[in-house]
ModelCIF file with pLDDT and N, C-alpha, C, O atoms, coordinates in Angstrom:
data_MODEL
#
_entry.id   MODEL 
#
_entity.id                         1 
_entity.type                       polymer 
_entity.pdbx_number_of_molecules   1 
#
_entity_poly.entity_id                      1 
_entity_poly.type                           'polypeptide(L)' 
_entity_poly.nstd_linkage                   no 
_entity_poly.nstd_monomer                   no 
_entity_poly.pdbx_seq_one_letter_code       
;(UNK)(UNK)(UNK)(UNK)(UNK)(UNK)(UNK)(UNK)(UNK)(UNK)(UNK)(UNK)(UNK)(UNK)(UNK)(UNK)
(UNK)(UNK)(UNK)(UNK)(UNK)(UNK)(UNK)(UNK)(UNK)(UNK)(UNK)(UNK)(UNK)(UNK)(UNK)(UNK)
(UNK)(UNK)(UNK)(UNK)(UNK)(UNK)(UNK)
;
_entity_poly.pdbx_seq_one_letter_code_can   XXXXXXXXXXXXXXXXXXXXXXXXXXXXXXXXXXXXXXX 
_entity_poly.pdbx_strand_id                 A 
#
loop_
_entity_poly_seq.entity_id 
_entity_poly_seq.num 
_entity_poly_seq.mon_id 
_entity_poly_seq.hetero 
1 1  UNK n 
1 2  UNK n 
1 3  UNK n 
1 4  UNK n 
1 5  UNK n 
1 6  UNK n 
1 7  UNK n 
1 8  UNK n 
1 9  UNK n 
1 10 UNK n 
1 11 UNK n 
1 12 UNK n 
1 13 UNK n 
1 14 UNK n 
1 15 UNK n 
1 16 UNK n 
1 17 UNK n 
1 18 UNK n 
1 19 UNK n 
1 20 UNK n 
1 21 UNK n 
1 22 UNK n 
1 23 UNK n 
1 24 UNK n 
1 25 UNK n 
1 26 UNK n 
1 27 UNK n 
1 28 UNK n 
1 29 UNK n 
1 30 UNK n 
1 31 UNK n 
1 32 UNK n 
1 33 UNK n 
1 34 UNK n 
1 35 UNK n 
1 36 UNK n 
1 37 UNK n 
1 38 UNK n 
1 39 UNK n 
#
_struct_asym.id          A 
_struct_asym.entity_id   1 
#
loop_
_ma_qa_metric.id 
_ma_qa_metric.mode 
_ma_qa_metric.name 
_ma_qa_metric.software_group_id 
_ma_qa_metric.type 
1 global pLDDT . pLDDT 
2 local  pLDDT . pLDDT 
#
_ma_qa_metric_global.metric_id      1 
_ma_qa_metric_global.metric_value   86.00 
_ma_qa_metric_global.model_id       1 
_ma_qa_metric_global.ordinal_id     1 
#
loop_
_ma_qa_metric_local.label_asym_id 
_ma_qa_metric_local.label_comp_id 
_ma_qa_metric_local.label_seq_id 
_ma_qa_metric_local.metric_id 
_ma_qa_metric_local.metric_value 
_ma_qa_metric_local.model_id 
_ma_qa_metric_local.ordinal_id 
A UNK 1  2 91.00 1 1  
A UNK 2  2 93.00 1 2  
A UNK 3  2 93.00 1 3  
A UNK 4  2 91.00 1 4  
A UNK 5  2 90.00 1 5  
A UNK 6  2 90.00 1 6  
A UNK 7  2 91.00 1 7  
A UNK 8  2 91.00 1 8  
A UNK 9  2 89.00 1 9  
A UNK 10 2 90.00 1 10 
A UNK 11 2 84.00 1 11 
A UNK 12 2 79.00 1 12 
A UNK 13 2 78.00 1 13 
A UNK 14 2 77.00 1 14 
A UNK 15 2 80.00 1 15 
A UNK 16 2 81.00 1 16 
A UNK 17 2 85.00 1 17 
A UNK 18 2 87.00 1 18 
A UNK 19 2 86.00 1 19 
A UNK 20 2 88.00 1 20 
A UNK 21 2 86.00 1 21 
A UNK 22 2 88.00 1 22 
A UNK 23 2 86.00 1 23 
A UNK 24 2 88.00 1 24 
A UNK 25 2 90.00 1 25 
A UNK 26 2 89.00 1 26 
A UNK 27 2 92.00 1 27 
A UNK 28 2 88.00 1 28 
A UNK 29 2 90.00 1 29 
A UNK 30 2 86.00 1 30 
A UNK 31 2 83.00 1 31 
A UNK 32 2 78.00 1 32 
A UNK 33 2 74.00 1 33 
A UNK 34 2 77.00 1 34 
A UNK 35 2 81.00 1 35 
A UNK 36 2 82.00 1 36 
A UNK 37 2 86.00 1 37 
A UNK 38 2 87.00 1 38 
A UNK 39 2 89.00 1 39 
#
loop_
_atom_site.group_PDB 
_atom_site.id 
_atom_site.type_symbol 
_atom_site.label_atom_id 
_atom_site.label_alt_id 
_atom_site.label_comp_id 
_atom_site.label_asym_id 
_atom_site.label_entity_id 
_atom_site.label_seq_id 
_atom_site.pdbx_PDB_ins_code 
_atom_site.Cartn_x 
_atom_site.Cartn_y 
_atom_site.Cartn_z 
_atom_site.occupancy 
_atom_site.B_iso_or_equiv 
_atom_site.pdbx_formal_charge 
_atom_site.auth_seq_id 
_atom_site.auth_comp_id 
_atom_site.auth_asym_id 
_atom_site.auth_atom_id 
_atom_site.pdbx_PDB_model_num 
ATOM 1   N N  . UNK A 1 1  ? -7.186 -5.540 -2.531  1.00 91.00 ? 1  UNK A N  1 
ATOM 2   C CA . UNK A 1 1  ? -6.939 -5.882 -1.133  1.00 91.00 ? 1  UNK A CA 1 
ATOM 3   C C  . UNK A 1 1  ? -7.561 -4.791 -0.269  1.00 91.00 ? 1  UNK A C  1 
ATOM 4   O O  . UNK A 1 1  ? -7.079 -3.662 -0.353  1.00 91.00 ? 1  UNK A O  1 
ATOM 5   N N  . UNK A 1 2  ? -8.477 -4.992 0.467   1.00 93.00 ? 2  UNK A N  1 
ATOM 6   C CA . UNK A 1 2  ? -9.298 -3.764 1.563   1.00 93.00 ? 2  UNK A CA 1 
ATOM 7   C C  . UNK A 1 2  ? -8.587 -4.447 2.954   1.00 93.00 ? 2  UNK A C  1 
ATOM 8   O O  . UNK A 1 2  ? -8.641 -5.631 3.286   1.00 93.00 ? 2  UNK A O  1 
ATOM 9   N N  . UNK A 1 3  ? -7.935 -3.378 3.628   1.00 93.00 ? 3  UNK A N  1 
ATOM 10  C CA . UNK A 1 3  ? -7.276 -3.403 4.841   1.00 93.00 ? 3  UNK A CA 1 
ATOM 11  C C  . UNK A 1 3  ? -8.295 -2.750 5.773   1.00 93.00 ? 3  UNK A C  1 
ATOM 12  O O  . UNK A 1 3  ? -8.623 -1.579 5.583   1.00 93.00 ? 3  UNK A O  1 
ATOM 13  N N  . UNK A 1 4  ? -8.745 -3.384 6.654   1.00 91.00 ? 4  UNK A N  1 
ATOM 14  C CA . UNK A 1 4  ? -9.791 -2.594 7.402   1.00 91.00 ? 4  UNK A CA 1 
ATOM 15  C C  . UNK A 1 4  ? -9.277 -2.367 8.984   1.00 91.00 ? 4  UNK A C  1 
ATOM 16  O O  . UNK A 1 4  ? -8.616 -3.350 9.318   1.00 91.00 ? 4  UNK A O  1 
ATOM 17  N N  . UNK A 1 5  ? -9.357 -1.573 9.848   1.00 90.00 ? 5  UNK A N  1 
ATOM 18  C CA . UNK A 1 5  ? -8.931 -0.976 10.767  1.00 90.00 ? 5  UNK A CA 1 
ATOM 19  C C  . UNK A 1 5  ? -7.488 -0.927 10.892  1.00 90.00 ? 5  UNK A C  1 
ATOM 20  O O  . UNK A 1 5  ? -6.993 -1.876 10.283  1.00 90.00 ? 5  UNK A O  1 
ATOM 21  N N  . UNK A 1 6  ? -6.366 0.034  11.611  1.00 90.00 ? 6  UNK A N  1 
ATOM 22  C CA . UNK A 1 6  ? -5.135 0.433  11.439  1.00 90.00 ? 6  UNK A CA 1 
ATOM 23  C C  . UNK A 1 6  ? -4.450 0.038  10.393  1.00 90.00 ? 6  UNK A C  1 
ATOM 24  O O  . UNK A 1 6  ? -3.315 -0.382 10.619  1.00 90.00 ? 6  UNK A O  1 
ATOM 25  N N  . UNK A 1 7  ? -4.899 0.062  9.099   1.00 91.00 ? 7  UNK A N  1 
ATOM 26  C CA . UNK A 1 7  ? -3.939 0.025  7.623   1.00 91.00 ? 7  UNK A CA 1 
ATOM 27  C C  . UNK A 1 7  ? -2.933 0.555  7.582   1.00 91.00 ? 7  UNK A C  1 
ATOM 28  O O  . UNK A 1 7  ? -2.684 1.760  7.555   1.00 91.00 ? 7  UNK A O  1 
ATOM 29  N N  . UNK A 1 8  ? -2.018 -0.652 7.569   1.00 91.00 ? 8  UNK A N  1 
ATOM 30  C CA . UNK A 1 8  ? -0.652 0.250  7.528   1.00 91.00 ? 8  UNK A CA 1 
ATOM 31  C C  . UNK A 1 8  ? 0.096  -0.540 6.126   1.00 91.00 ? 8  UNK A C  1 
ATOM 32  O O  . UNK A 1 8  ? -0.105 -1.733 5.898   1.00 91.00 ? 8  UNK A O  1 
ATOM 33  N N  . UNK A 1 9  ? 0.894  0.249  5.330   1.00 89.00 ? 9  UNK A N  1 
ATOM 34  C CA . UNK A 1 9  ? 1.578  -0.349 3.986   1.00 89.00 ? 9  UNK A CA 1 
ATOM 35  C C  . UNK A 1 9  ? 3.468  0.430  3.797   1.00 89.00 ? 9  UNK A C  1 
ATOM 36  O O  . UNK A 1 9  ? 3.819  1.599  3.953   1.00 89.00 ? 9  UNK A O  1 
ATOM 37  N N  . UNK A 1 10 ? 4.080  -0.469 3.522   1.00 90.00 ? 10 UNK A N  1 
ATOM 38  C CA . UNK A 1 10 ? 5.013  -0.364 3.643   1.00 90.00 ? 10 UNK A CA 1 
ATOM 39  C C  . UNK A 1 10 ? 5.711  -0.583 2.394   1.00 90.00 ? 10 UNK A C  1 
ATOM 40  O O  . UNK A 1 10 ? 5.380  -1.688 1.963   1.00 90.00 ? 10 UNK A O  1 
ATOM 41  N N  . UNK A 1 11 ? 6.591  0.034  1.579   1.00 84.00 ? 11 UNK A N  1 
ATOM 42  C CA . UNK A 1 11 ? 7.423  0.083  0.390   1.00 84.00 ? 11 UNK A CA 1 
ATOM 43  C C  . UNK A 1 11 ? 8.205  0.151  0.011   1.00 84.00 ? 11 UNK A C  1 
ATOM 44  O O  . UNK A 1 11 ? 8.466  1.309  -0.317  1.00 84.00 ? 11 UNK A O  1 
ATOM 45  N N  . UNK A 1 12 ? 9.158  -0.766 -0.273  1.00 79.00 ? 12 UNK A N  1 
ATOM 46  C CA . UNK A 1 12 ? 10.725 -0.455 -0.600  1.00 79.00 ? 12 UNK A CA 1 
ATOM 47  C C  . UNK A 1 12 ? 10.725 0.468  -1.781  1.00 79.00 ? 12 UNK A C  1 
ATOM 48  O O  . UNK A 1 12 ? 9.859  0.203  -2.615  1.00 79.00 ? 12 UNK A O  1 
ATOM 49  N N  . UNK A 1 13 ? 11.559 1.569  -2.060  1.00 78.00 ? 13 UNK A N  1 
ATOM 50  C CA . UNK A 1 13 ? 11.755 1.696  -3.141  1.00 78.00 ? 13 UNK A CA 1 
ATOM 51  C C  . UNK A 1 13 ? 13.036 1.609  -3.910  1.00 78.00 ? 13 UNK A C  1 
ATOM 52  O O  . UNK A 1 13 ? 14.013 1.215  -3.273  1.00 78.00 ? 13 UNK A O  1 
ATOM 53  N N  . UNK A 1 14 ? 13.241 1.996  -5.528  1.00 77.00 ? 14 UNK A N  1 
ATOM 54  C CA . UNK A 1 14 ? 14.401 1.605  -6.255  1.00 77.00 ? 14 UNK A CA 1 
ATOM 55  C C  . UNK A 1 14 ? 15.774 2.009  -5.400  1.00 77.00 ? 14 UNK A C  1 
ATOM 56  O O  . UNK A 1 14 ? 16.746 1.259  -5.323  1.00 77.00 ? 14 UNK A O  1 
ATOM 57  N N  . UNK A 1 15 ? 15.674 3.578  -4.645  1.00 80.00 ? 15 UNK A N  1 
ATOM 58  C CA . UNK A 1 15 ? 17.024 3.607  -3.869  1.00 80.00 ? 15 UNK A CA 1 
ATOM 59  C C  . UNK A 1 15 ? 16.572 3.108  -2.473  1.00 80.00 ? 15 UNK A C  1 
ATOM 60  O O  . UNK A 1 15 ? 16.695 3.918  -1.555  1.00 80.00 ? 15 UNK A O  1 
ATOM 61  N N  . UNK A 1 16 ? 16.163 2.118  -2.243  1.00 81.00 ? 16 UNK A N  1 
ATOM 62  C CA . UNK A 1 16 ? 16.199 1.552  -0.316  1.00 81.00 ? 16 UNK A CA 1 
ATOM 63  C C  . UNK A 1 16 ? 15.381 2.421  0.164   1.00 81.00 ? 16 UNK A C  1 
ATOM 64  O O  . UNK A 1 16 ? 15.088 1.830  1.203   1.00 81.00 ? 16 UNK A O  1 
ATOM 65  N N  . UNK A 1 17 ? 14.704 3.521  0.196   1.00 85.00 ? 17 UNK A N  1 
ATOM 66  C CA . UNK A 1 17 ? 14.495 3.719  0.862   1.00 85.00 ? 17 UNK A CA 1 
ATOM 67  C C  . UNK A 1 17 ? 12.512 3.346  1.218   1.00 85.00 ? 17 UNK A C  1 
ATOM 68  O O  . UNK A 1 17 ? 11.864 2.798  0.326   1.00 85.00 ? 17 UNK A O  1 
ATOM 69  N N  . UNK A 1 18 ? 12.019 3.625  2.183   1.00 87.00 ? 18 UNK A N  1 
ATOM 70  C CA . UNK A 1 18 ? 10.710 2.643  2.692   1.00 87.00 ? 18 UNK A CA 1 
ATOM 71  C C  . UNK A 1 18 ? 9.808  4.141  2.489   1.00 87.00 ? 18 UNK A C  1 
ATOM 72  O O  . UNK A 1 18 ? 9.892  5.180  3.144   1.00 87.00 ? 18 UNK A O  1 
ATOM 73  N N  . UNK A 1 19 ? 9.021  3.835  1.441   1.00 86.00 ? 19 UNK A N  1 
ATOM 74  C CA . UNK A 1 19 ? 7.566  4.614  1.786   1.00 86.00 ? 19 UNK A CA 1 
ATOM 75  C C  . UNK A 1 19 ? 6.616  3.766  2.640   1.00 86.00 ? 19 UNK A C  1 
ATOM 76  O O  . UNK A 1 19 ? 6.405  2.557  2.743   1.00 86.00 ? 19 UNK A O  1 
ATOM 77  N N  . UNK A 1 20 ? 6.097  4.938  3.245   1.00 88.00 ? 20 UNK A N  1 
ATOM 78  C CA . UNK A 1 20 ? 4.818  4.230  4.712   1.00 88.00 ? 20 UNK A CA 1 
ATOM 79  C C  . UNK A 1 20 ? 3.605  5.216  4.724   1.00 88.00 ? 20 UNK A C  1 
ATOM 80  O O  . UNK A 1 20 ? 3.648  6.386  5.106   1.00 88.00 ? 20 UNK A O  1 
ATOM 81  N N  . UNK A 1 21 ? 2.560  4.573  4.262   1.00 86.00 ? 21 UNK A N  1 
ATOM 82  C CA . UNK A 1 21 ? 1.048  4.797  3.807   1.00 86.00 ? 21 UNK A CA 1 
ATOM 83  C C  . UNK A 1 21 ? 0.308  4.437  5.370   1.00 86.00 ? 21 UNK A C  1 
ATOM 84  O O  . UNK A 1 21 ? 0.553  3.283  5.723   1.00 86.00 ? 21 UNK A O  1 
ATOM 85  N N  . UNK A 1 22 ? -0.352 5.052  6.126   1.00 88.00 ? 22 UNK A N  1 
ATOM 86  C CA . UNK A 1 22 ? -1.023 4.508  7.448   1.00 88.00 ? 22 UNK A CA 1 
ATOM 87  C C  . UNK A 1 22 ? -1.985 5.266  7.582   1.00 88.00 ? 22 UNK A C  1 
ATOM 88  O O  . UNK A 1 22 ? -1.770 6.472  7.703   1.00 88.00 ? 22 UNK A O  1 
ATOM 89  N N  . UNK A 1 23 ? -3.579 4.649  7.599   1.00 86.00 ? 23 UNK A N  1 
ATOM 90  C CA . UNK A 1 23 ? -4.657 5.577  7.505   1.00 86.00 ? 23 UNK A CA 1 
ATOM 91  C C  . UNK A 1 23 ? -5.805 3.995  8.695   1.00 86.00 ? 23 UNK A C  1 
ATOM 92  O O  . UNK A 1 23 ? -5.531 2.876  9.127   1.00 86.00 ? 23 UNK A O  1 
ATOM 93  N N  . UNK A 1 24 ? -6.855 4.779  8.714   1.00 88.00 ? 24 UNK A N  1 
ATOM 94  C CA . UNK A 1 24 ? -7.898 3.852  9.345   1.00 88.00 ? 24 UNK A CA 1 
ATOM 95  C C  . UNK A 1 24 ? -8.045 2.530  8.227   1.00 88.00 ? 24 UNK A C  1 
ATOM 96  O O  . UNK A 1 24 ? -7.766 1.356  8.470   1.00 88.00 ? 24 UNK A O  1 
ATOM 97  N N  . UNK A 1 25 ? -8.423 2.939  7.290   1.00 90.00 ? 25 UNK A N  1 
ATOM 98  C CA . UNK A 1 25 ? -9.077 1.799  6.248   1.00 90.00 ? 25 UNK A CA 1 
ATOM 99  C C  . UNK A 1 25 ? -7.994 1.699  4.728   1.00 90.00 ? 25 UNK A C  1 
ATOM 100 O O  . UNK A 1 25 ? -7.551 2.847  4.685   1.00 90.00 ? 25 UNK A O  1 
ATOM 101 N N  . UNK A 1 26 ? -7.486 1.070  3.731   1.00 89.00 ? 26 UNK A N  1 
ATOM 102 C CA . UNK A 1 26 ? -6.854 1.197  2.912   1.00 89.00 ? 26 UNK A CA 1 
ATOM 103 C C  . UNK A 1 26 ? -7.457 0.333  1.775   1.00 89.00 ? 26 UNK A C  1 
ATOM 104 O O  . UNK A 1 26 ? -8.031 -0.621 2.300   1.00 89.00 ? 26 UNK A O  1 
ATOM 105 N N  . UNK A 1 27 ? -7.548 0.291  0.511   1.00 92.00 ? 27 UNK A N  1 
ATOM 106 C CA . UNK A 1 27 ? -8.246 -0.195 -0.483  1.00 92.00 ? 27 UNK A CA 1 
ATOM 107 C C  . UNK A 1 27 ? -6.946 -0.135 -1.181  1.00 92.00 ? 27 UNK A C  1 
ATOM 108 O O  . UNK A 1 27 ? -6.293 0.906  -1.247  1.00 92.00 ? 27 UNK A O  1 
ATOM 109 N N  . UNK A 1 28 ? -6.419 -1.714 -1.914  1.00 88.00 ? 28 UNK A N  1 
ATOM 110 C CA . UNK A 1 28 ? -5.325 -1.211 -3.117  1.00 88.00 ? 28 UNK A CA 1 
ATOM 111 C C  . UNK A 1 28 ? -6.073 -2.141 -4.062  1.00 88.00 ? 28 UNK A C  1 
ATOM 112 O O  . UNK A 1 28 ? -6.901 -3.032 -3.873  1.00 88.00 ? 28 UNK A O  1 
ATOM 113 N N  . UNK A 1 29 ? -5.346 -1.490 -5.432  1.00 90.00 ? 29 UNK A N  1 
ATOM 114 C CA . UNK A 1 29 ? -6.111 -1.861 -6.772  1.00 90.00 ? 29 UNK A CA 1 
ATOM 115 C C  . UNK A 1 29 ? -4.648 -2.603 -7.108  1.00 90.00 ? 29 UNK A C  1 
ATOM 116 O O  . UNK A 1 29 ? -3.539 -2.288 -6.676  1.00 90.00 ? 29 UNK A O  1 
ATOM 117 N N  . UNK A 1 30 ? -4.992 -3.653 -7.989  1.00 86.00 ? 30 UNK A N  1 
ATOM 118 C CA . UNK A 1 30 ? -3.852 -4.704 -8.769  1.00 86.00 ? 30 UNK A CA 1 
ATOM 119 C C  . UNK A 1 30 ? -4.177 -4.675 -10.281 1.00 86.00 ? 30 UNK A C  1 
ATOM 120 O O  . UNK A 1 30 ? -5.265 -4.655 -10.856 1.00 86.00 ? 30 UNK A O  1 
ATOM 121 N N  . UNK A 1 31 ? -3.096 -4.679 -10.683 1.00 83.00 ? 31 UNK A N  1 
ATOM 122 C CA . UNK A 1 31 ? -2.384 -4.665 -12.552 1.00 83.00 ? 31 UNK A CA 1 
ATOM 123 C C  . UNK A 1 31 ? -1.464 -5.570 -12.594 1.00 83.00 ? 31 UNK A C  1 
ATOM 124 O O  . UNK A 1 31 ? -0.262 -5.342 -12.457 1.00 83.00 ? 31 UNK A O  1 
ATOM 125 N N  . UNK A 1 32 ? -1.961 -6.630 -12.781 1.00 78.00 ? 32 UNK A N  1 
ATOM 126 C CA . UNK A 1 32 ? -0.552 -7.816 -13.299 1.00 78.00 ? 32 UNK A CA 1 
ATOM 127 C C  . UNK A 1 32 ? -0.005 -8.015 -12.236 1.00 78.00 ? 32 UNK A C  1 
ATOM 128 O O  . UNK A 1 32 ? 1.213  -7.851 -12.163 1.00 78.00 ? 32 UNK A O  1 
ATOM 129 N N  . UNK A 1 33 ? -0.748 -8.421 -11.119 1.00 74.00 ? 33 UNK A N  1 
ATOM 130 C CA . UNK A 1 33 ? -0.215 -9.064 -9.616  1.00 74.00 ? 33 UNK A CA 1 
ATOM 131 C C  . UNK A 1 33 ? 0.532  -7.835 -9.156  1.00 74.00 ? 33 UNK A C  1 
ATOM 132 O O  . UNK A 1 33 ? 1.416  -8.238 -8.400  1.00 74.00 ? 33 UNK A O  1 
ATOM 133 N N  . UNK A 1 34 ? 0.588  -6.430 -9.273  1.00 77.00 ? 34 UNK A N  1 
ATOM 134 C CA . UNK A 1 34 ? 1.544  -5.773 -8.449  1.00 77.00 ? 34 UNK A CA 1 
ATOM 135 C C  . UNK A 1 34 ? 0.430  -4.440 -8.647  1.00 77.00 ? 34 UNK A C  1 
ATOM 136 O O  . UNK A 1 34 ? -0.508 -4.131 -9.382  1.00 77.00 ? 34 UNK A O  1 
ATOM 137 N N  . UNK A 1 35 ? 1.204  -3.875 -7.466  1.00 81.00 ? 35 UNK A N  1 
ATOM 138 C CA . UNK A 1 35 ? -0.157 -2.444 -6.755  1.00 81.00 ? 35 UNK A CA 1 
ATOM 139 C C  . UNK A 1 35 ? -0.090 -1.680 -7.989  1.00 81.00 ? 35 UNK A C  1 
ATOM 140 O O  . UNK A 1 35 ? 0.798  -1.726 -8.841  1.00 81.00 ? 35 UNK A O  1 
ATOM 141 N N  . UNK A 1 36 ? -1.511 -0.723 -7.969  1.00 82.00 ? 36 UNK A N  1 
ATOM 142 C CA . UNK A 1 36 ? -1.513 0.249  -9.401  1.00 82.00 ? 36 UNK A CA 1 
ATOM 143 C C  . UNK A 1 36 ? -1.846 1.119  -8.860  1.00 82.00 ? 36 UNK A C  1 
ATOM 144 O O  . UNK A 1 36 ? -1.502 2.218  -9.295  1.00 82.00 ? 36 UNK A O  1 
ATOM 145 N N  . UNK A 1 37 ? -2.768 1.027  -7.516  1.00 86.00 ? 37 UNK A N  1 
ATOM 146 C CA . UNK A 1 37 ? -3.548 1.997  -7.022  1.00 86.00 ? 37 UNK A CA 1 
ATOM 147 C C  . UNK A 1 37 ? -4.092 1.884  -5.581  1.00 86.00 ? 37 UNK A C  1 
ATOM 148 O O  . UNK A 1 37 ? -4.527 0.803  -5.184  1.00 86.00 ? 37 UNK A O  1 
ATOM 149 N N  . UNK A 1 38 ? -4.073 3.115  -4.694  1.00 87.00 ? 38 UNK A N  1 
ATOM 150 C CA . UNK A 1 38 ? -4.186 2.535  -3.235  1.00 87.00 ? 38 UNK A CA 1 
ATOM 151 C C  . UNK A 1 38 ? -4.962 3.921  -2.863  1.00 87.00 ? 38 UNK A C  1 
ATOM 152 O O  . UNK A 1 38 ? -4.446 5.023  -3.046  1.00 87.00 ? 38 UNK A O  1 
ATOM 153 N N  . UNK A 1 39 ? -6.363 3.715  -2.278  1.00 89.00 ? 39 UNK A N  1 
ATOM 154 C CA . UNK A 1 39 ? -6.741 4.553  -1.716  1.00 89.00 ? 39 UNK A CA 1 
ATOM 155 C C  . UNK A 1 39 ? -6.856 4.771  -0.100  1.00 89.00 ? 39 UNK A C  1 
ATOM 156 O O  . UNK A 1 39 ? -7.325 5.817  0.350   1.00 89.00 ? 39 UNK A O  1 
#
């Protein structure tokens, strides 16, 4: 998935709480339908 201008990504994690990734451009890589890798 290439996110191109204001990339923003958002993440629940196991305890609730939200990781937030926000850069100009974002590139994520997929493994078995779910993220592996995000530049």
């Amino acid at each position: 998935v290439y996110v191109l201008n204001n990339a923003f990504l958002v993440q629940q994690d196991t305890i609730k709480n939200f990781n937030q990734i926000k850069g100009r451009d974002v590139t994520a890589y997929f493994r078995k339908g779910k993220i592996n890798q995000i530049d």
